[in-house]
Protein backbone atom coordinates (compact mmCIF):
# COMPACT_ATOMS: atom_id res chain seq x y z
CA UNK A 1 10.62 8.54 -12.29
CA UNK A 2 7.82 6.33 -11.28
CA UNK A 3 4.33 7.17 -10.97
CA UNK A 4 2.77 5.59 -7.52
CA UNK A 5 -0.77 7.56 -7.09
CA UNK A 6 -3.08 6.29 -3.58
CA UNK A 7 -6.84 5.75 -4.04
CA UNK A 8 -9.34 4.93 -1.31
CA UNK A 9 -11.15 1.30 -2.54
CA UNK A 10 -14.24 3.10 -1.63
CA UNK A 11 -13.49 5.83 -4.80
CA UNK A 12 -14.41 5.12 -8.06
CA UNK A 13 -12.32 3.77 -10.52
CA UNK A 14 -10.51 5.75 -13.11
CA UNK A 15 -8.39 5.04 -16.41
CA UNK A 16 -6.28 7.40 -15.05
CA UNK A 17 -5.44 4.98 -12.19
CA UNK A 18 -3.44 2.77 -14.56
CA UNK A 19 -2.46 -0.49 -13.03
CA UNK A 20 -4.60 -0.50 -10.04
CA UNK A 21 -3.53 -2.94 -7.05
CA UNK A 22 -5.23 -3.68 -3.27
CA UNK A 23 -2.75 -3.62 -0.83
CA UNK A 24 -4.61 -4.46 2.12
CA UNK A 25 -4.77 -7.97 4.48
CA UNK A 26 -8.39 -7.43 4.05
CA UNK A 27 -10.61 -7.10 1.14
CA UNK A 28 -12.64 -3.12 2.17
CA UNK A 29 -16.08 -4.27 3.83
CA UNK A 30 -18.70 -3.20 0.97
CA UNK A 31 -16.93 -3.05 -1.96
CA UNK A 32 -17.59 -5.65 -4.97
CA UNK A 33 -14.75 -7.08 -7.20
CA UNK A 34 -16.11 -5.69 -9.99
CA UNK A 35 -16.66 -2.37 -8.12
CA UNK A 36 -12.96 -2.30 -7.38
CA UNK A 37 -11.39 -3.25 -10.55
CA UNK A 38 -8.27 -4.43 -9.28
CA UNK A 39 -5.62 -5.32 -11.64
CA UNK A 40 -3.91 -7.24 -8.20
CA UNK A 41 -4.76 -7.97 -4.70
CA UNK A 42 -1.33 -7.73 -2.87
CA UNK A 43 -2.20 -9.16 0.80
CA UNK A 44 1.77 -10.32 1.60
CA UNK A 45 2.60 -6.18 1.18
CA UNK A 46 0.07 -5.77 3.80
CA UNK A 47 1.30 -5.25 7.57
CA UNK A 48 0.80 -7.95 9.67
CA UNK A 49 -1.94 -8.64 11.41
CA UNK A 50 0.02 -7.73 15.32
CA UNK A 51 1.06 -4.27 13.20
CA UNK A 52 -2.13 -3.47 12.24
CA UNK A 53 -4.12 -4.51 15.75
CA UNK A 54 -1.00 -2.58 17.95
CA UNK A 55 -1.12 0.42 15.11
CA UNK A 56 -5.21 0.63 15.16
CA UNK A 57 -5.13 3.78 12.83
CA UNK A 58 -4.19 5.67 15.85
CA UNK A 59 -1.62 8.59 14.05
CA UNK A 60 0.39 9.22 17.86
CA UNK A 61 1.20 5.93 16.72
CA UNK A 62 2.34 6.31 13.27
CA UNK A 63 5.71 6.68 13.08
CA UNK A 64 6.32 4.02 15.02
CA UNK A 65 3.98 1.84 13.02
CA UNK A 66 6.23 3.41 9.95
CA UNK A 67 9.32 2.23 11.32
CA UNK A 68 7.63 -1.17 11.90
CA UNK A 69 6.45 -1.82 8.65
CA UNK A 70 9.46 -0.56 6.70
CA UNK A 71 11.25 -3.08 8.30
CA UNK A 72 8.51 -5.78 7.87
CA UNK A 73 8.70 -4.89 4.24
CA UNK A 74 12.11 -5.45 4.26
CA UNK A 75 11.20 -9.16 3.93
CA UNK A 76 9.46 -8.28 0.76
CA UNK A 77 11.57 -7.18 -1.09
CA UNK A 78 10.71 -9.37 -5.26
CA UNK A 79 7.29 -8.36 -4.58
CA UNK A 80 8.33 -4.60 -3.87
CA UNK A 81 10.72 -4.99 -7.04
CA UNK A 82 7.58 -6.68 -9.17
CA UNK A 83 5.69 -3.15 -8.17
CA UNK A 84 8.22 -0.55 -8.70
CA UNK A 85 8.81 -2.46 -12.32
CA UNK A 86 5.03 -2.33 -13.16
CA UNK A 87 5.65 1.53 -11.53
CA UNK A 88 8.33 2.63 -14.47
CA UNK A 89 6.12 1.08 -16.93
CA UNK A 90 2.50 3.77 -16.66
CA UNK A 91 0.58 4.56 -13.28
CA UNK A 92 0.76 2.19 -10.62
CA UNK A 93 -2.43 3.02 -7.77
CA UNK A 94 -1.95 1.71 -4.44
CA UNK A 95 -5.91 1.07 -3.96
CA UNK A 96 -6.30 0.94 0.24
CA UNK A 97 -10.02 0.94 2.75
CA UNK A 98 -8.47 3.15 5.39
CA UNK A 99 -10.25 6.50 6.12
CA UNK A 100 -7.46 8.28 7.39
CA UNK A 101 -5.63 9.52 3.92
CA UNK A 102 -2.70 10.49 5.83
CA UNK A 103 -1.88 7.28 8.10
CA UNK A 104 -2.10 4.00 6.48
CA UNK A 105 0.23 1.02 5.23
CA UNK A 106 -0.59 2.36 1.83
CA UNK A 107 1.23 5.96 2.16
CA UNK A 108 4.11 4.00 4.01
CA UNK A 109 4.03 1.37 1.11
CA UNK A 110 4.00 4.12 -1.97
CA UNK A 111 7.11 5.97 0.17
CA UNK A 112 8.94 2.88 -0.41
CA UNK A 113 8.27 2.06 -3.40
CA UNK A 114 9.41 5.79 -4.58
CA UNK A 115 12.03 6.07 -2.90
CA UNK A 116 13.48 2.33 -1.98
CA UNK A 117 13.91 0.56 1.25
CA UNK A 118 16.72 1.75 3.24
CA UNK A 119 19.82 0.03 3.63
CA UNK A 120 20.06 -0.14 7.53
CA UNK A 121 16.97 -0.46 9.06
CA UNK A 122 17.12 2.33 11.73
């Protein structure tokens, strides 16, 4: 079983995070580095830029932006490894600026990481 827990950037930081990783394009507007006490800054697990300008945090759209970025991921895949490793070690937080909790690259990003990427893209 791993342990992949989601944290706003804009939250403080806890021990209990564990191994604490940004896994947005864009470092969160207002936030120091020593506020966000990243262990890692993954940028290349981010969506692309198109993905995230088409998907503009807009859940009608999520879904589709799930689909999307699964399969963008799918491109990914030593980095996702790298991640699920550190995930079976202690607590691995997927730190993300979003507001919406629900519909971000970082719930679509812990889903895969739990669970793997699936073998035939739908």
């Amino acid at each position: 079983m791993i342990d992949v827990r989601l944290k706003r950037a804009y939250e403080d930081a806890a021990a209990a995070d564990g191994y604490r990783v940004l896994v947005d394009r864009l470092w969160p507007r207002g936030v120091s580095r020593s506020e966000a006490r990243l262990d890692a800054w993954e940028r290349e697990l981010a969506p692309s830029a198109e993905l995230r300008r088409w998907f503009g945090h807009d859940p009608d759209r999520f879904e589709e932006f799930r689909r999307r970025y699964v399969e963008e991921l799918g491109g990914q895949r030593p980095r996702l490894t790298a991640l699920r490793r550190r995930a079976r070690q202690g607590t691995l937080t997927l730190v993300y600026g979003a507001r919406d909790t629900e519909h971000n690259d970082a719930v679509v990003l812990a889903e895969v990481l739990r669970r793997g990427l699936p073998r035939h893209p739908a």
